[in-house]
C-alpha atoms as a PDB file:
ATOM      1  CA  UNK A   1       0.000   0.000   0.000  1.00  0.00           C
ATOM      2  CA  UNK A   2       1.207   3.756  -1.101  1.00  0.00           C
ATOM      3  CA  UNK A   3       1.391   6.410   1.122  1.00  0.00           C
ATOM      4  CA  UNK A   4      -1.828   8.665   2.083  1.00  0.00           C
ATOM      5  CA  UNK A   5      -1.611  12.412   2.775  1.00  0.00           C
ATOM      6  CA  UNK A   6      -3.996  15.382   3.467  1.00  0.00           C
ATOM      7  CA  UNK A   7      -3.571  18.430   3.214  1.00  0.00           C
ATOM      8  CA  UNK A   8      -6.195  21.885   4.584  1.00  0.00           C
ATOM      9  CA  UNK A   9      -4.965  24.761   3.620  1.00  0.00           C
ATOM     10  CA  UNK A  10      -7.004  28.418   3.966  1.00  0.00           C
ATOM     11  CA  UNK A  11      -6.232  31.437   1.386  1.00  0.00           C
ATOM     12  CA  UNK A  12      -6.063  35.000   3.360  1.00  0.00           C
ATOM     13  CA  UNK A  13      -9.676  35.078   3.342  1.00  0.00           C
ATOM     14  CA  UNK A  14     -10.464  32.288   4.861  1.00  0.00           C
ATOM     15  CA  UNK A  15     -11.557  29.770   2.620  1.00  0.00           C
ATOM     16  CA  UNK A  16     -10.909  26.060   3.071  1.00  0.00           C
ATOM     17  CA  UNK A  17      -8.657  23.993   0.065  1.00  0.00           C
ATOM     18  CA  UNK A  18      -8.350  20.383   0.691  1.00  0.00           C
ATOM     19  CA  UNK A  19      -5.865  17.885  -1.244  1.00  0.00           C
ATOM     20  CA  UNK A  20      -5.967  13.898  -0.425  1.00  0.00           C
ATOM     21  CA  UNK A  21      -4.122  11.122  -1.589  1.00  0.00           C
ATOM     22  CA  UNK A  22      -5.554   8.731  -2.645  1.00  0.00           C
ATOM     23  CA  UNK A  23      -8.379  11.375  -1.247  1.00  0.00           C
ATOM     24  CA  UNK A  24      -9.685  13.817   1.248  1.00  0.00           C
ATOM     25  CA  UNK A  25     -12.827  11.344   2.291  1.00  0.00           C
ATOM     26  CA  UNK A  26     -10.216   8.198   2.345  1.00  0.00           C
ATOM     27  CA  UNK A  27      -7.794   9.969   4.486  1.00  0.00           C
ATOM     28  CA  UNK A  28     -10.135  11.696   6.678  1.00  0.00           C
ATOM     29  CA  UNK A  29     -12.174   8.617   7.512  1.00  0.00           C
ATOM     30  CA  UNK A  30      -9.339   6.464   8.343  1.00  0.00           C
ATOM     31  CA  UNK A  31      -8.411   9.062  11.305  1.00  0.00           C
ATOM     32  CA  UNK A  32     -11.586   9.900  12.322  1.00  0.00           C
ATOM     33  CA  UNK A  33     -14.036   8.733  14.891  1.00  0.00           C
ATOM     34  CA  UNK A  34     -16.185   5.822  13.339  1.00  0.00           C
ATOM     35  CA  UNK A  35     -19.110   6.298  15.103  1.00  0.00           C
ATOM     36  CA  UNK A  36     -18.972  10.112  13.823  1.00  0.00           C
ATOM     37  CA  UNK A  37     -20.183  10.803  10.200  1.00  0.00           C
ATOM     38  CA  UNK A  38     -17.521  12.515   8.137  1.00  0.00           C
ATOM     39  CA  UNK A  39     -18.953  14.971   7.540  1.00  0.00           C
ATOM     40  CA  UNK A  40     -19.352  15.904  11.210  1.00  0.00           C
ATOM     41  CA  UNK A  41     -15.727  15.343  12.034  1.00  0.00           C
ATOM     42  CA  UNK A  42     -14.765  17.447   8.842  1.00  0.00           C
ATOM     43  CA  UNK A  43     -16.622  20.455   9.852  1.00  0.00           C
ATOM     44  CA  UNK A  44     -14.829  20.029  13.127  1.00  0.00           C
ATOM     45  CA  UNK A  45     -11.445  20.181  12.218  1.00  0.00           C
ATOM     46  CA  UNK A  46     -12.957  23.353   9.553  1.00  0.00           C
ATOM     47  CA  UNK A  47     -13.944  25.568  12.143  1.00  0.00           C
ATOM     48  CA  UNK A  48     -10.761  24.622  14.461  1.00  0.00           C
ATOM     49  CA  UNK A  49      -8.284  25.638  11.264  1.00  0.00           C
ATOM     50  CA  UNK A  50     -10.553  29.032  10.551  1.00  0.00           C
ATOM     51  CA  UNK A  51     -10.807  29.999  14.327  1.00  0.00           C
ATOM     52  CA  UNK A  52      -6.883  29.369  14.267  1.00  0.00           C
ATOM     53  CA  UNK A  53      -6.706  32.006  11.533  1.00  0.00           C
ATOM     54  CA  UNK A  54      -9.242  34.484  12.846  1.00  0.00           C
ATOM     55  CA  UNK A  55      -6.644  35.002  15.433  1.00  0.00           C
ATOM     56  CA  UNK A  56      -3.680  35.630  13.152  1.00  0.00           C
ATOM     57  CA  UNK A  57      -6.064  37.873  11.142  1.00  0.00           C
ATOM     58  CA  UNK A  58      -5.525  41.676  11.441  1.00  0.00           C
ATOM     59  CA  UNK A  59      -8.894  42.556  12.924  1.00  0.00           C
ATOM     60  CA  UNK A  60      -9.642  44.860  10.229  1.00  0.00           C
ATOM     61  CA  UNK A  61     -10.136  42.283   7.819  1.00  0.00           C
ATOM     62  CA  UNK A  62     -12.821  40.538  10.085  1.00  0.00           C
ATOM     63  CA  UNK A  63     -16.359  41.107   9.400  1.00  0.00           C
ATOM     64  CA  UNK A  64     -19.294  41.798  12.391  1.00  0.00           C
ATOM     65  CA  UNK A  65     -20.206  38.232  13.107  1.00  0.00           C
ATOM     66  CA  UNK A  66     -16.427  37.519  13.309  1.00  0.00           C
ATOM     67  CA  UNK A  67     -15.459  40.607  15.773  1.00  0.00           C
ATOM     68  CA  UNK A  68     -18.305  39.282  17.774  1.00  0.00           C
ATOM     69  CA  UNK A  69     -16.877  35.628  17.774  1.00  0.00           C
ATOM     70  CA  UNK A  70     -13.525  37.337  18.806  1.00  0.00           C
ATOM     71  CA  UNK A  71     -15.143  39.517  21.396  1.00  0.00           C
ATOM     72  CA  UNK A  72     -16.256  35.898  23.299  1.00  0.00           C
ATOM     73  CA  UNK A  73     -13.610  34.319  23.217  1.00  0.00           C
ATOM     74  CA  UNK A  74     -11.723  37.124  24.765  1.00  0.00           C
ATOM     75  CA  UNK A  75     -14.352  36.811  27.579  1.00  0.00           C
ATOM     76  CA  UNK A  76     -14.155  33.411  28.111  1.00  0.00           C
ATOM     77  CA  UNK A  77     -10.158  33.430  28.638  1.00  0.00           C
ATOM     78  CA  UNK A  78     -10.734  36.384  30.435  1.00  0.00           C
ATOM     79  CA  UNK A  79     -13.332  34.756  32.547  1.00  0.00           C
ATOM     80  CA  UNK A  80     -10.961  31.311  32.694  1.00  0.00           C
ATOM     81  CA  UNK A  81      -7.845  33.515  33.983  1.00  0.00           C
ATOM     82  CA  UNK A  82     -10.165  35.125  37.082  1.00  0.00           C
ATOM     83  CA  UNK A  83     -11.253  31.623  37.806  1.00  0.00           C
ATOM     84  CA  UNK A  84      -7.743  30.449  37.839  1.00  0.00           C
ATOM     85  CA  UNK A  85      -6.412  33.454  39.572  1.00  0.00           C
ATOM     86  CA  UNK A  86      -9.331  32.832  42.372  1.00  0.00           C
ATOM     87  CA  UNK A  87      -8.083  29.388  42.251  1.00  0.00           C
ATOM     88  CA  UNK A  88      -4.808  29.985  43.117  1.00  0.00           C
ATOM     89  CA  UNK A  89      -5.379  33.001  45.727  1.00  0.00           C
ATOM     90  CA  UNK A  90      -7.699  30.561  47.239  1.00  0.00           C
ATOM     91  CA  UNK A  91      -4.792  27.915  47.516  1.00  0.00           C
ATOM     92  CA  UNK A  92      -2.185  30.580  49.016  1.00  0.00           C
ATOM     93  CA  UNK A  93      -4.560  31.932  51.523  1.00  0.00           C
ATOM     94  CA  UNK A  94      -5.308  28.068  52.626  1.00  0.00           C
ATOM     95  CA  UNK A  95      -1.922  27.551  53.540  1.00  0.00           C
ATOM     96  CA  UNK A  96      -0.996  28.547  57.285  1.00  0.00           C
ATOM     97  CA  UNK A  97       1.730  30.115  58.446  1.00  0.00           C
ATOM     98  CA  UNK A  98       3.333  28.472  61.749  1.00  0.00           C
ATOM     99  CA  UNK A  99       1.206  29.386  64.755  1.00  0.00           C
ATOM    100  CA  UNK A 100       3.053  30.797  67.982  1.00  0.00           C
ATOM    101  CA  UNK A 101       2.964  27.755  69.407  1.00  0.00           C
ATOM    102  CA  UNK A 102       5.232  26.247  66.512  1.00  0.00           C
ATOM    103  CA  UNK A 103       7.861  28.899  67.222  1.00  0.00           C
ATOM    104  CA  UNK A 104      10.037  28.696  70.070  1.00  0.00           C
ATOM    105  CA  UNK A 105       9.688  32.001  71.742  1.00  0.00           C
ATOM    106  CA  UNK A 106      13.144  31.119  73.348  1.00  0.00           C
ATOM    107  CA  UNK A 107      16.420  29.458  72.880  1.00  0.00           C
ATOM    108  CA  UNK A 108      16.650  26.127  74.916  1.00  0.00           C
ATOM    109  CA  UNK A 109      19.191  27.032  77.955  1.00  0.00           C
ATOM    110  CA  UNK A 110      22.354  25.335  76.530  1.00  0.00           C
ATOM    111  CA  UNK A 111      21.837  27.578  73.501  1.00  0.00           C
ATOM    112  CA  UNK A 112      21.296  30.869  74.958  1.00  0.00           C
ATOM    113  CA  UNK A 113      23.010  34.221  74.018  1.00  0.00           C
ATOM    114  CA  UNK A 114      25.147  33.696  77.440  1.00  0.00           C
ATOM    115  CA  UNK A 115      26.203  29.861  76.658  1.00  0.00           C
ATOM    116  CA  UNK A 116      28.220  28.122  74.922  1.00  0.00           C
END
């Protein structure tokens, strides 16, 4: 048996181009979930490739439904780093410093400022 290969490419505006040996449904299929239709699992990896480029798209070139798109994913990493953050303050303020009673308040007597 040969080789197989596929390729996804997207021009500057965002459209998909696919190239399969021996083709794009062959290639696809044998990678893909078999209890998902191909079509299902295609569309997946789609959106993943064109969200991927939104994001290295200067945001002038994005139209409204796009900025929108942009503008939630900001909030939801913004809303994942406070959630994280509150995490983590949460863990720091949990941990306890030694109580007095942990801490000698003196030196045993054989170690004293006056002995040796």
């Amino acid at each position: 048996m040969g080789g197989e290969i596929l390729f996804i490419i997207f021009s500057p505006a965002g459209k998909p181009y696919s190239f399969g040996h021996p083709s794009v449904e062959s290639v696809a299929k044998r990678f893909s979930n078999t209890s998902q239709h191909l079509e299902e699992t295609t569309d997946a990896l789609v959106e993943t490739y064109q969200i991927r480029h939104r994001r290295k798209a200067p945001i002038d070139q994005l139209n409204l439904s796009e900025l929108y798109e942009q503008d939630e994913l900001f909030a939801e990493f913004n809303n994942f780093i406070s959630i994280t953050r509150d995490k983590n303050n949460a863990a720091i303020s949990s941990m306890q410093a030694p109580m007095a009673e942990d801490v000698p308040s003196a030196f045993p007597p054989r170690y004293g400022p006056n002995l040796q």
